[in-house]
PDB file of N, CA and C in Angstrom:
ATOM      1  N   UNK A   1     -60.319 -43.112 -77.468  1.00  0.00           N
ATOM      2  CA  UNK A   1     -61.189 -41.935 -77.407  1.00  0.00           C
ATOM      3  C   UNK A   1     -61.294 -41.297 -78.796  1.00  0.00           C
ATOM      4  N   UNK A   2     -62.251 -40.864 -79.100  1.00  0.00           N
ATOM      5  CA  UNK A   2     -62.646 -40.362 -80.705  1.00  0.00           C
ATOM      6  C   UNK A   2     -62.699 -39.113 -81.060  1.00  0.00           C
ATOM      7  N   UNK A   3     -61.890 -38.293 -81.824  1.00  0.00           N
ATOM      8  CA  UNK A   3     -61.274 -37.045 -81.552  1.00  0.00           C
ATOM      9  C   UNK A   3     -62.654 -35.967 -81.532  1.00  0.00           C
ATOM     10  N   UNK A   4     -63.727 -36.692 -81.861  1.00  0.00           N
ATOM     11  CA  UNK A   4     -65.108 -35.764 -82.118  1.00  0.00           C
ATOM     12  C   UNK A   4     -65.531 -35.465 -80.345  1.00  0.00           C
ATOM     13  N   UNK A   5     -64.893 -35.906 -79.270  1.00  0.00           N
ATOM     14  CA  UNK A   5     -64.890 -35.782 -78.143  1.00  0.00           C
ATOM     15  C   UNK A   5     -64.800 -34.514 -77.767  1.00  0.00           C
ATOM     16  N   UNK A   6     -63.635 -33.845 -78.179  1.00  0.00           N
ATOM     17  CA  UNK A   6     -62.643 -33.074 -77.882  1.00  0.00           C
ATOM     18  C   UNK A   6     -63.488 -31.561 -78.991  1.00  0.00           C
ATOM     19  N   UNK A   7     -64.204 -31.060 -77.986  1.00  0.00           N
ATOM     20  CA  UNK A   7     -65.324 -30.011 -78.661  1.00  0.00           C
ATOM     21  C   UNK A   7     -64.423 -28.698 -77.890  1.00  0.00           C
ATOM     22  N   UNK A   8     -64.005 -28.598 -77.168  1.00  0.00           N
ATOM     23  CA  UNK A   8     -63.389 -27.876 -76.327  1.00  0.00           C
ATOM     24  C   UNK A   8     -61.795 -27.203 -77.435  1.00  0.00           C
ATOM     25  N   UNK A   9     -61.640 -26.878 -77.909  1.00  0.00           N
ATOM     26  CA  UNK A   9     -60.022 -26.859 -78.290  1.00  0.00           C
ATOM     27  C   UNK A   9     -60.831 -25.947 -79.570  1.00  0.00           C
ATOM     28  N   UNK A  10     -61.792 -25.664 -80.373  1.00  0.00           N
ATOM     29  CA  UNK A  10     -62.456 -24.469 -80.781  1.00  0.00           C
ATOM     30  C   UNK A  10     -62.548 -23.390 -80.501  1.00  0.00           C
ATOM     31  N   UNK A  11     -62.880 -23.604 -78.648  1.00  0.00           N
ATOM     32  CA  UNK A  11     -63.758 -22.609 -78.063  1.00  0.00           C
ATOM     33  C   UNK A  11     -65.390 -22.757 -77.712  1.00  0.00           C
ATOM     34  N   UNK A  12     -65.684 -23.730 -78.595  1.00  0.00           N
ATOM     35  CA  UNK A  12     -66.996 -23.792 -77.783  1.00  0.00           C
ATOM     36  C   UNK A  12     -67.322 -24.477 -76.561  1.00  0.00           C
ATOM     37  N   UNK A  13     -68.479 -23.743 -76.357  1.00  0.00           N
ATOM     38  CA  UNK A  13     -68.829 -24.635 -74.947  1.00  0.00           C
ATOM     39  C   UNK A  13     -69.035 -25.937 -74.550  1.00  0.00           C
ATOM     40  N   UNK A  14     -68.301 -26.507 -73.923  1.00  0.00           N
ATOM     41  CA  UNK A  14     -68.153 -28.008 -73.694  1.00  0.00           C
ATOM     42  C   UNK A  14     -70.397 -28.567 -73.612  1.00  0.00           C
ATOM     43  N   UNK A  15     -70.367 -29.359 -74.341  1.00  0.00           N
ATOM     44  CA  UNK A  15     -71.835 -29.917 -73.928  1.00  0.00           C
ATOM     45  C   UNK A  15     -72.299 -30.685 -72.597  1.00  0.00           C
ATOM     46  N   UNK A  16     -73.474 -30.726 -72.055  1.00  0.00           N
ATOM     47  CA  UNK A  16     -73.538 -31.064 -70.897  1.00  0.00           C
ATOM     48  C   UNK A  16     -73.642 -32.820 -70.738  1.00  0.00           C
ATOM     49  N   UNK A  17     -73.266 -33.857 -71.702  1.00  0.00           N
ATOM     50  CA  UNK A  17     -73.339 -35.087 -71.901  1.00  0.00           C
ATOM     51  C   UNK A  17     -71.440 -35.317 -72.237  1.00  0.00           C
ATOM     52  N   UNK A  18     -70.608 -34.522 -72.580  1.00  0.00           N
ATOM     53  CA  UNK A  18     -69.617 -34.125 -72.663  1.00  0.00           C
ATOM     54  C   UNK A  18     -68.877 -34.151 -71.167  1.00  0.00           C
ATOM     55  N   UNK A  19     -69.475 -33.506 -70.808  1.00  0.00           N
ATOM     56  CA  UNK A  19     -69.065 -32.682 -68.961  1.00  0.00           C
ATOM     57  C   UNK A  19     -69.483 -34.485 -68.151  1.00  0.00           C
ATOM     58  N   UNK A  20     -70.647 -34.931 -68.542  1.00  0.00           N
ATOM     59  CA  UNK A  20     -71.286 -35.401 -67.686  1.00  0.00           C
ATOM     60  C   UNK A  20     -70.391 -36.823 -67.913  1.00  0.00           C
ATOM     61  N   UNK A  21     -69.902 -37.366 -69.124  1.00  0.00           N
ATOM     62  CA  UNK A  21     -69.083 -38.261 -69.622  1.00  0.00           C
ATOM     63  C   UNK A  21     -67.403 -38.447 -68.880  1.00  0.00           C
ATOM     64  N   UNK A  22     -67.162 -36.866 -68.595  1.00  0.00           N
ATOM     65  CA  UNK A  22     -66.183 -36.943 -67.994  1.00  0.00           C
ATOM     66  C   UNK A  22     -66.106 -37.109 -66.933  1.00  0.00           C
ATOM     67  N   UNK A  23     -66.889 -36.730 -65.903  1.00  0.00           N
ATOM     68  CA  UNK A  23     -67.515 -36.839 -64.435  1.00  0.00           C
ATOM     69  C   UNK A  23     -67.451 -38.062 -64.218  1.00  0.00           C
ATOM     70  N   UNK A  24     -67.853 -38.877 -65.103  1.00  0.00           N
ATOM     71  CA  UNK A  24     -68.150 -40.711 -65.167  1.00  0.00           C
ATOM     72  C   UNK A  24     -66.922 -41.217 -65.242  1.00  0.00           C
ATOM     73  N   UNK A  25     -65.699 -40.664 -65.826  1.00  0.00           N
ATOM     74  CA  UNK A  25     -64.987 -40.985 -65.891  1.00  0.00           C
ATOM     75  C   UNK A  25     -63.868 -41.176 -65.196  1.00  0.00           C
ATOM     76  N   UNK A  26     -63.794 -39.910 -64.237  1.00  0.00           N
ATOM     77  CA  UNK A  26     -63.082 -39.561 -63.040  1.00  0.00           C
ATOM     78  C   UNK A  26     -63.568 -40.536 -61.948  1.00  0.00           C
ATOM     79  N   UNK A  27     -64.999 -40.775 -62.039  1.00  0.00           N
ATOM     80  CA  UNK A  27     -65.134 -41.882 -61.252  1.00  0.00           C
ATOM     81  C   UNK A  27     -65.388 -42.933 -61.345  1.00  0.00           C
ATOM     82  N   UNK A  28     -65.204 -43.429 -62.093  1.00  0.00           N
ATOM     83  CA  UNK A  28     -64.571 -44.643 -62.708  1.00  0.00           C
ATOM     84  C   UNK A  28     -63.276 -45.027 -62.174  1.00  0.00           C
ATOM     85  N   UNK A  29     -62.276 -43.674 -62.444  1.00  0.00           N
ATOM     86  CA  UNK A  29     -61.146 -43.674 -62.136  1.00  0.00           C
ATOM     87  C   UNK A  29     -60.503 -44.058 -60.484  1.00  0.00           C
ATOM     88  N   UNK A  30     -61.379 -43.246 -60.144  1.00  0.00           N
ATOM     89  CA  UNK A  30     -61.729 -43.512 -58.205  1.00  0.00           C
ATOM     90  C   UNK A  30     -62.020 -44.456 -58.049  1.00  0.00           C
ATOM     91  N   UNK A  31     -62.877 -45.164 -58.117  1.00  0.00           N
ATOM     92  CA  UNK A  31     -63.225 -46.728 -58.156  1.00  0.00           C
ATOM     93  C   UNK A  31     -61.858 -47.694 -58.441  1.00  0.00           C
ATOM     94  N   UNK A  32     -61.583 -47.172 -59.371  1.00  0.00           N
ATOM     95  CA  UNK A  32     -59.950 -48.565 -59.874  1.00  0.00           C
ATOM     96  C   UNK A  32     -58.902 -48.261 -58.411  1.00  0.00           C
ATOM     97  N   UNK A  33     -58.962 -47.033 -58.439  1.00  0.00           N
ATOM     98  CA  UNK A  33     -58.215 -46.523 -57.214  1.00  0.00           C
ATOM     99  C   UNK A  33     -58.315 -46.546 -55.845  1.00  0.00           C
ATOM    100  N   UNK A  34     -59.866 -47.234 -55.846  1.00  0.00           N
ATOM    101  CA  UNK A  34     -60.174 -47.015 -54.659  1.00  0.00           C
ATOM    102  C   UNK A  34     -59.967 -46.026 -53.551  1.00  0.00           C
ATOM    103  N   UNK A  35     -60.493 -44.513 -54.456  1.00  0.00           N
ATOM    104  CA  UNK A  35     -60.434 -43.240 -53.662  1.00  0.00           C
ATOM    105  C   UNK A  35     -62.151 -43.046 -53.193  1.00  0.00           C
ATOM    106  N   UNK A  36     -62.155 -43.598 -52.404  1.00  0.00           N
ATOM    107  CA  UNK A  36     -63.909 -43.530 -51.966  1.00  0.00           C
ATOM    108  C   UNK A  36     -64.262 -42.409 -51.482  1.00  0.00           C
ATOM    109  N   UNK A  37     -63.264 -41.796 -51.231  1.00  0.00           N
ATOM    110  CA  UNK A  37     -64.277 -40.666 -50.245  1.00  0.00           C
ATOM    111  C   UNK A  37     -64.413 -39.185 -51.597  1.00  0.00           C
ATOM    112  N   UNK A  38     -63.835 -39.543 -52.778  1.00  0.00           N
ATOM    113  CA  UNK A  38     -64.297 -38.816 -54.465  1.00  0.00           C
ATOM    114  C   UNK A  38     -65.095 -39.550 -54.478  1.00  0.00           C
ATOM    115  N   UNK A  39     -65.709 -40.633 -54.375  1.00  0.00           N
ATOM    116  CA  UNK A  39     -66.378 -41.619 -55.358  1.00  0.00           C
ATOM    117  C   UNK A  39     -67.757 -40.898 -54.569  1.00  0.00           C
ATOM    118  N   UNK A  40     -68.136 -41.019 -53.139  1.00  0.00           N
ATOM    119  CA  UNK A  40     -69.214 -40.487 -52.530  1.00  0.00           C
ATOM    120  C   UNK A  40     -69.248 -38.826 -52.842  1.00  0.00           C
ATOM    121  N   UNK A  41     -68.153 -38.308 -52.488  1.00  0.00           N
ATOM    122  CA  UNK A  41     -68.603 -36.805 -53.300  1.00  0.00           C
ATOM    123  C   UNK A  41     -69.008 -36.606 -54.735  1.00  0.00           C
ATOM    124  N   UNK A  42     -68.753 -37.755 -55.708  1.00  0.00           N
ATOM    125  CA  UNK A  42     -68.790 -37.131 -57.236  1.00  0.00           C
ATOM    126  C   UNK A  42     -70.019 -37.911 -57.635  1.00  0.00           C
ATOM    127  N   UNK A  43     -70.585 -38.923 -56.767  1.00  0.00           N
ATOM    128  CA  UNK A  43     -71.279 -40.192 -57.817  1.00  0.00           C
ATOM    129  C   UNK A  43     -73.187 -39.235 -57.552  1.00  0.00           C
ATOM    130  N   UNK A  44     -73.261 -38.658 -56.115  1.00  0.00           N
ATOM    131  CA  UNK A  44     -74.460 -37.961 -56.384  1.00  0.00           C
ATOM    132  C   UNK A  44     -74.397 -36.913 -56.829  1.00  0.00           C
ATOM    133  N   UNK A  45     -73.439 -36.480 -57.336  1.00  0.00           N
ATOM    134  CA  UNK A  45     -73.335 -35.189 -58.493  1.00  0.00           C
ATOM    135  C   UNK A  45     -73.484 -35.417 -59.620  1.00  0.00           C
ATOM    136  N   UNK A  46     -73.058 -36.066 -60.724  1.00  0.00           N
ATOM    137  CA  UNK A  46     -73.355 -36.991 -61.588  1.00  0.00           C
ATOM    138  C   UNK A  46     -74.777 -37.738 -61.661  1.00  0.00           C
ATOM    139  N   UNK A  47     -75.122 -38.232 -60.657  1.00  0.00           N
ATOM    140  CA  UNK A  47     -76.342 -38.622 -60.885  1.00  0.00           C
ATOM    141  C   UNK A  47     -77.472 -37.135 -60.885  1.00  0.00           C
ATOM    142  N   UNK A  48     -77.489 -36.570 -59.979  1.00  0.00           N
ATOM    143  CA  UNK A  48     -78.061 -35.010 -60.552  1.00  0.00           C
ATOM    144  C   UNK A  48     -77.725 -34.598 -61.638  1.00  0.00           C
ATOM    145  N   UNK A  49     -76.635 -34.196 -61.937  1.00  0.00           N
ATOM    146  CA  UNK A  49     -76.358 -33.741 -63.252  1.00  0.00           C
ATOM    147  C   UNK A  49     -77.040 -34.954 -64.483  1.00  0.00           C
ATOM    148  N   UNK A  50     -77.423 -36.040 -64.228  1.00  0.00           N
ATOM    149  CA  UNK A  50     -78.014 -36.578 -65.215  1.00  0.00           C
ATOM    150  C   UNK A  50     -79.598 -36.326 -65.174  1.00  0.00           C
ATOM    151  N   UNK A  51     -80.185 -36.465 -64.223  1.00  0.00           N
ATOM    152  CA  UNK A  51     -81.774 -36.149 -64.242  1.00  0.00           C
ATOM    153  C   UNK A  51     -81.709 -34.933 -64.461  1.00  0.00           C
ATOM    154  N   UNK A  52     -81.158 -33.439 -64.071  1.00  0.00           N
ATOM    155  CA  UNK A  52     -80.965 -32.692 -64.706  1.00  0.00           C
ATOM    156  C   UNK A  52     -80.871 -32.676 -66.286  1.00  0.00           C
ATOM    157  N   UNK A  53     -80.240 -32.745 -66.753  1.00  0.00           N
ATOM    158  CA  UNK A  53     -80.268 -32.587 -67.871  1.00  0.00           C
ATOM    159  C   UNK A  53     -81.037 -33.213 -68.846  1.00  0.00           C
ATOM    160  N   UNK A  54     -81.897 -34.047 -68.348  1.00  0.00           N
ATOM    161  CA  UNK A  54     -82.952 -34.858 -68.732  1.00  0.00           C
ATOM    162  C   UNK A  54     -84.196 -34.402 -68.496  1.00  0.00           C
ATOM    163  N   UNK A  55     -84.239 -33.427 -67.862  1.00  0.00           N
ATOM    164  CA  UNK A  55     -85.559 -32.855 -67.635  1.00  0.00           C
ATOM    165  C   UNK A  55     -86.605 -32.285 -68.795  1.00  0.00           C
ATOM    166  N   UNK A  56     -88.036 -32.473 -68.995  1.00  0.00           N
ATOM    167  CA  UNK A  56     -88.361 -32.700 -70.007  1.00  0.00           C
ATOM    168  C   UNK A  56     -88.520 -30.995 -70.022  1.00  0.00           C
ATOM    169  N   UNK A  57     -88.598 -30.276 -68.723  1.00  0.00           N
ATOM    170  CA  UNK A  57     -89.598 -28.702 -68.929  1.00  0.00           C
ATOM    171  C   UNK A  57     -87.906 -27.822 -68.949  1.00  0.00           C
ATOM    172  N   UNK A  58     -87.044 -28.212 -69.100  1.00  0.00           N
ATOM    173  CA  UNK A  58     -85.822 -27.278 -69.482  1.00  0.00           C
ATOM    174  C   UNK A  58     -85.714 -26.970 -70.826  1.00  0.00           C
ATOM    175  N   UNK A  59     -85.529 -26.037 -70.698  1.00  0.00           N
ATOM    176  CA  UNK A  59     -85.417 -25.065 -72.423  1.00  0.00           C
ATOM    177  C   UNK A  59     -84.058 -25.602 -73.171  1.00  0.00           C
ATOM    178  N   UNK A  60     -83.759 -26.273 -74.070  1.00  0.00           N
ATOM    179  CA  UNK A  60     -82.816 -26.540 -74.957  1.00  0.00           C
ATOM    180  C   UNK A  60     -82.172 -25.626 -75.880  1.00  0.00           C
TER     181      UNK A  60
END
């Protein structure tokens, strides 16, 4: 992991590709683990949170 990750330990606000990286990651994590019933709660959250934040008419 590449310490330019780690935006958080400043104080600033974590970014939403940041947040969304980690989300991926946790379930990722669920998956190796085979904790399915995180994997169905987190994987359509994550996927919202990505078209979200992709939206072209949101203010940056």
């Amino acid at each position: 992991m590449p310490s330019t990750i780690n935006t958080n330990r400043v104080g600033t606000p974590m970014r939403p590709e940041i947040l969304l990286l980690k989300i991926h990651m946790k379930i990722t994590m669920d998956v190796i683990n085979s904790d399915s019933v995180s994997v169905i709660i987190s994987a359509p959250v994550s996927l919202f949170l990505l078209f979200y934040n992709n939206m072209p008419e949101k203010s940056q």
